[in-house]
PDB file of N, CA and C in Angstrom:
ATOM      1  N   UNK A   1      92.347 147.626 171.784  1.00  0.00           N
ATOM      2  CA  UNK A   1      92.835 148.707 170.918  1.00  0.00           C
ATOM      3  C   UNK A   1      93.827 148.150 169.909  1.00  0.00           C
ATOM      4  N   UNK A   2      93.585 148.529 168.549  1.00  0.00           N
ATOM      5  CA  UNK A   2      94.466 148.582 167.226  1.00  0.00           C
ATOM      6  C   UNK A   2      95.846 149.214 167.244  1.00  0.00           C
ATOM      7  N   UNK A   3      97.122 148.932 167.293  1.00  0.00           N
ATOM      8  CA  UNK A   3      98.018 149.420 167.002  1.00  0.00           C
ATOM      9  C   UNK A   3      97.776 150.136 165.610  1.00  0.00           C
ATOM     10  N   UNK A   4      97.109 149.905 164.848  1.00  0.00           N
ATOM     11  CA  UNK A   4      96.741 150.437 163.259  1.00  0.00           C
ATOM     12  C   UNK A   4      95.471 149.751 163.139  1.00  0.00           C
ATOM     13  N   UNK A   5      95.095 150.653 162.093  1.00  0.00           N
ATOM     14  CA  UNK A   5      93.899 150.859 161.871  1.00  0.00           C
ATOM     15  C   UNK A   5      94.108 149.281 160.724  1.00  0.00           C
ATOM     16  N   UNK A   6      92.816 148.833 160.049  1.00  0.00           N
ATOM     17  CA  UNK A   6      93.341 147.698 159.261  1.00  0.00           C
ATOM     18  C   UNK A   6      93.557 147.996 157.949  1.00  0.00           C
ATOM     19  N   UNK A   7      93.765 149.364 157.143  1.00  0.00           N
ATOM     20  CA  UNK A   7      94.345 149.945 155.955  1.00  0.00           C
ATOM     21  C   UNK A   7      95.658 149.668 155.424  1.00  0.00           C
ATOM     22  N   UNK A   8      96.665 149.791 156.709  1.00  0.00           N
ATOM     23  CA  UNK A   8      97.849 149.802 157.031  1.00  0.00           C
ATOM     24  C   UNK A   8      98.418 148.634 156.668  1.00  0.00           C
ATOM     25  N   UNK A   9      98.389 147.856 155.874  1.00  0.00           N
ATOM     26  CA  UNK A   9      99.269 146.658 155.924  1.00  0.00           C
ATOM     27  C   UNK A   9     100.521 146.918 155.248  1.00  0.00           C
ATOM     28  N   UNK A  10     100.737 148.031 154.210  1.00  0.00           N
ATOM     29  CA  UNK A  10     102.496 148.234 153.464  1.00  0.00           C
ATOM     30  C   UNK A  10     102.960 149.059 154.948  1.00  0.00           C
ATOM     31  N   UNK A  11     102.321 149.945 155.797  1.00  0.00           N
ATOM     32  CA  UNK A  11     103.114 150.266 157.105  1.00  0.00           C
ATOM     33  C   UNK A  11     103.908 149.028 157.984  1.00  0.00           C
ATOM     34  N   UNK A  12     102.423 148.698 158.233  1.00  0.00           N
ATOM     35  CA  UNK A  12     103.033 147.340 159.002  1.00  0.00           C
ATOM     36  C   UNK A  12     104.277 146.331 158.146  1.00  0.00           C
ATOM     37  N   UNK A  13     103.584 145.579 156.949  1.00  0.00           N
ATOM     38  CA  UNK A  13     105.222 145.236 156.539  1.00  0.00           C
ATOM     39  C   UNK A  13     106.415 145.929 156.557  1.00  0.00           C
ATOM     40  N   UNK A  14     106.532 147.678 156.103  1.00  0.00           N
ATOM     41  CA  UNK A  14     107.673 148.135 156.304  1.00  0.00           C
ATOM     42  C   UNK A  14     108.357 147.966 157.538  1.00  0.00           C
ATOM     43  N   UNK A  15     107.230 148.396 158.942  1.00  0.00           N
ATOM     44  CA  UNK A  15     107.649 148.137 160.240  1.00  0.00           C
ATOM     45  C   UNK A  15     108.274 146.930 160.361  1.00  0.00           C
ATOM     46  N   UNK A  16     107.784 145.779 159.956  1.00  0.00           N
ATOM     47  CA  UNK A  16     108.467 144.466 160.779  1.00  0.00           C
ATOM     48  C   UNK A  16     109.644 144.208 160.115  1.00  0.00           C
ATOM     49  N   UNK A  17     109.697 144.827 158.654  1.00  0.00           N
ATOM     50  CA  UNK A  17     111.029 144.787 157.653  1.00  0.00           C
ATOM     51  C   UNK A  17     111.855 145.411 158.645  1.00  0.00           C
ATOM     52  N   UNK A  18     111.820 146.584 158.943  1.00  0.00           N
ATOM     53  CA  UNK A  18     112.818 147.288 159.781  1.00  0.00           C
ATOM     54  C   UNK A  18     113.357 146.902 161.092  1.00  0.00           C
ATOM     55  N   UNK A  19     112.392 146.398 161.427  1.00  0.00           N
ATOM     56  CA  UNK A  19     112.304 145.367 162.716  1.00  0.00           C
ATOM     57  C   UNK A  19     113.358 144.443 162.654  1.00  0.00           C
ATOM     58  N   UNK A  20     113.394 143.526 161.831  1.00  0.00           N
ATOM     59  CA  UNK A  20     113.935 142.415 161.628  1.00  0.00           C
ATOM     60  C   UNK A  20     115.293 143.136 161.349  1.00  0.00           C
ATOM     61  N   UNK A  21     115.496 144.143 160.073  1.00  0.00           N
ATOM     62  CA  UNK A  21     116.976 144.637 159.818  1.00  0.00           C
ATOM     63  C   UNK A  21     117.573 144.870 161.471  1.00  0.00           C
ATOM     64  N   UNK A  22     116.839 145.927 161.943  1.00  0.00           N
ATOM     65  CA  UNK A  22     117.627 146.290 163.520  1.00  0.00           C
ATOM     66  C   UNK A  22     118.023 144.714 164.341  1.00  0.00           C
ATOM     67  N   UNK A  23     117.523 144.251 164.239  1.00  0.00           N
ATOM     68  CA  UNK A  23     117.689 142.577 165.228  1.00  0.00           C
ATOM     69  C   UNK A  23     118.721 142.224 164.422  1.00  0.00           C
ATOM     70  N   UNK A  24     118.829 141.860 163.007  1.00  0.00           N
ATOM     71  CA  UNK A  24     119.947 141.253 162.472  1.00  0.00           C
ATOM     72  C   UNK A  24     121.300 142.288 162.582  1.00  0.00           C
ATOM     73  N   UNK A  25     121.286 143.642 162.359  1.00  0.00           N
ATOM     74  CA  UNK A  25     122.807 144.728 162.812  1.00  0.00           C
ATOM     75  C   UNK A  25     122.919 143.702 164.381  1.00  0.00           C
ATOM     76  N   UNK A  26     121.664 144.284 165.583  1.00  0.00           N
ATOM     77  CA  UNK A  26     122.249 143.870 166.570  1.00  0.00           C
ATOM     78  C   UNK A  26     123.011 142.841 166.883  1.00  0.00           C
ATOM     79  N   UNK A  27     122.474 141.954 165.866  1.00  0.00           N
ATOM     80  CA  UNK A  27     122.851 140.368 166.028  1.00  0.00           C
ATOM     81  C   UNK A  27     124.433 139.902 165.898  1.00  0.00           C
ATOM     82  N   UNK A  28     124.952 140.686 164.504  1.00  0.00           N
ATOM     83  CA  UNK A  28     126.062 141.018 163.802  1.00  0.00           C
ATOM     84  C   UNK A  28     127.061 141.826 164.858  1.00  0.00           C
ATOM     85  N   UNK A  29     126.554 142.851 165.241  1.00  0.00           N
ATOM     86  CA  UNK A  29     127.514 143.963 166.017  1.00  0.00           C
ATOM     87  C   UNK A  29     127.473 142.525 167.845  1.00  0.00           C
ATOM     88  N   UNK A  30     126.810 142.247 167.899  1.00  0.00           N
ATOM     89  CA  UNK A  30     126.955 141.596 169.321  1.00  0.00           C
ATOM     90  C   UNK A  30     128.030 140.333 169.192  1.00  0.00           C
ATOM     91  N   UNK A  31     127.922 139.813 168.100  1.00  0.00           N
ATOM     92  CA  UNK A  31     129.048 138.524 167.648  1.00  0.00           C
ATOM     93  C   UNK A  31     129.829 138.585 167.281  1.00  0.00           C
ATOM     94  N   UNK A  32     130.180 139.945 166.463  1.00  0.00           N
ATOM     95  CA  UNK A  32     131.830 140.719 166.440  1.00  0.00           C
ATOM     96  C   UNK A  32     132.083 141.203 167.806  1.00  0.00           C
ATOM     97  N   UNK A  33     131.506 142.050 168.615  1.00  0.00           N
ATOM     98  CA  UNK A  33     132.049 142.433 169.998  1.00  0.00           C
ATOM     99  C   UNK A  33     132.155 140.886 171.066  1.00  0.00           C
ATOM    100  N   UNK A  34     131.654 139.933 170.432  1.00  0.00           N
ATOM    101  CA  UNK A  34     131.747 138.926 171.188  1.00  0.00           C
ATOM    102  C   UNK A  34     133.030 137.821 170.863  1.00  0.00           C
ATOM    103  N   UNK A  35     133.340 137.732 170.372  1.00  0.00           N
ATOM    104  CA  UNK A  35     133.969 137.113 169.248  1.00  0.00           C
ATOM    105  C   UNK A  35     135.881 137.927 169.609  1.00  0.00           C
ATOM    106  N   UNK A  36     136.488 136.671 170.098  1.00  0.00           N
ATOM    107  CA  UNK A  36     137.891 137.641 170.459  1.00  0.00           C
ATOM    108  C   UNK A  36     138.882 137.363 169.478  1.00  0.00           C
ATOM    109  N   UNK A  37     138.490 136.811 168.770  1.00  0.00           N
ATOM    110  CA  UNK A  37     139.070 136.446 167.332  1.00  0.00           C
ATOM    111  C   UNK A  37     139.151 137.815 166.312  1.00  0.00           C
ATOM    112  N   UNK A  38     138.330 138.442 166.751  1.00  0.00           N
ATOM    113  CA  UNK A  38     137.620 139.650 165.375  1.00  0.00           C
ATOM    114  C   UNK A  38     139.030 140.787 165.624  1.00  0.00           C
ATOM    115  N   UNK A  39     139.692 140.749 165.378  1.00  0.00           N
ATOM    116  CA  UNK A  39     140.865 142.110 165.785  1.00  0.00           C
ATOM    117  C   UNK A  39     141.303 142.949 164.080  1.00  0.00           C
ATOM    118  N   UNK A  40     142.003 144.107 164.103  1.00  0.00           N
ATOM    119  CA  UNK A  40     142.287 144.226 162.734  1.00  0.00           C
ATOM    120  C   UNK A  40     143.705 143.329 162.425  1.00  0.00           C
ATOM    121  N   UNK A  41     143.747 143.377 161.242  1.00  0.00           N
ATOM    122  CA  UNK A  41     145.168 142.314 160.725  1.00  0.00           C
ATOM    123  C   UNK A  41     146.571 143.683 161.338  1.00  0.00           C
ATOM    124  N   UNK A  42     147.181 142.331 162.086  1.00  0.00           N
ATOM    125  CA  UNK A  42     148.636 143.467 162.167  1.00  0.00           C
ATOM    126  C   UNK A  42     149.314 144.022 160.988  1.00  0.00           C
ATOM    127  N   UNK A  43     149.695 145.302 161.399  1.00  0.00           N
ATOM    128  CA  UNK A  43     150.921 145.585 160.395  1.00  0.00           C
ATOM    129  C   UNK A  43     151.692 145.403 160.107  1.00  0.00           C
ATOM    130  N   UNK A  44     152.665 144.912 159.032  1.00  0.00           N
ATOM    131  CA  UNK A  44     153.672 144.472 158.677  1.00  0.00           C
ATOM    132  C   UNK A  44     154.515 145.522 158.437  1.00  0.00           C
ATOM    133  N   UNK A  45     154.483 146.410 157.978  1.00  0.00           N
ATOM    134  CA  UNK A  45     155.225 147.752 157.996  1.00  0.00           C
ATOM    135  C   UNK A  45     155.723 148.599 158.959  1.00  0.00           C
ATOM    136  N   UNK A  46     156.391 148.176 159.972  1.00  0.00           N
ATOM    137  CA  UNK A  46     156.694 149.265 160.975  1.00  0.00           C
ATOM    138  C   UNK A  46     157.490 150.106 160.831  1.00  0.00           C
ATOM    139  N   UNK A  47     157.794 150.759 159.744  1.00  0.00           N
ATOM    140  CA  UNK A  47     158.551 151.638 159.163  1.00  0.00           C
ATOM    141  C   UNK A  47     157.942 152.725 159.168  1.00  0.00           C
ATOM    142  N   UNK A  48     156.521 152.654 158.884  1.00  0.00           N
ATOM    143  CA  UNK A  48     155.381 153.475 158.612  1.00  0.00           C
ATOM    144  C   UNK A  48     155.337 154.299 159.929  1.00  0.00           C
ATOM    145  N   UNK A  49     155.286 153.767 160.753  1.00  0.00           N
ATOM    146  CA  UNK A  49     155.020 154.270 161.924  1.00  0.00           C
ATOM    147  C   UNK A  49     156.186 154.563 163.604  1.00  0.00           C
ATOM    148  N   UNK A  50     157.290 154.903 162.155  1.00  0.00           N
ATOM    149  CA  UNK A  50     158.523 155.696 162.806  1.00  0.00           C
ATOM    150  C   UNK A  50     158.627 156.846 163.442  1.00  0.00           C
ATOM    151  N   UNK A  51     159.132 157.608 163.934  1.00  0.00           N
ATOM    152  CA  UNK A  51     159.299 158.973 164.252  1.00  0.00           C
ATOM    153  C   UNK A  51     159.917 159.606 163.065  1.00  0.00           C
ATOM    154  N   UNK A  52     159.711 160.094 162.449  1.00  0.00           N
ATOM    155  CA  UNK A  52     160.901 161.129 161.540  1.00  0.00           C
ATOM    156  C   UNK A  52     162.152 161.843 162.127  1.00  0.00           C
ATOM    157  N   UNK A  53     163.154 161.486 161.546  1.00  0.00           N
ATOM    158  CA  UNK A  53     164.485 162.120 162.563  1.00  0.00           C
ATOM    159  C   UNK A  53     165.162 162.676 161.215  1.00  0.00           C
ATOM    160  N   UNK A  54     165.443 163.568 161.785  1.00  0.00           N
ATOM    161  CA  UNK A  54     166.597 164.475 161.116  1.00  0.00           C
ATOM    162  C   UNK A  54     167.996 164.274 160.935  1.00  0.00           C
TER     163      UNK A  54
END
């Protein structure tokens, strides 16, 4: 059995295009969550994030 019929070949390229995009995010998102280096830059401003006092 045919996954597709043999008409289909701009389906099929779109499919494996998309294919490949999802593998490369995963690829990206797995080597930032992997990666203990990746943090946001500290703040230098801790003023910002005072209490307000009266």
């Amino acid at each position: 059995e045919q996954l597709f019929s043999p008409g289909t070949k701009f389906q099929e390229t779109m499919l494996n295009m998309a294919g490949v995009m999802v593998l490369m995010f995963a690829v990206i998102v797995l080597y930032l969550v992997g990666n203990d280096n990746f943090q946001r830059p500290k703040e230098t401003d801790d003023d910002e994030h005072l209490p307000l006092t009266e």
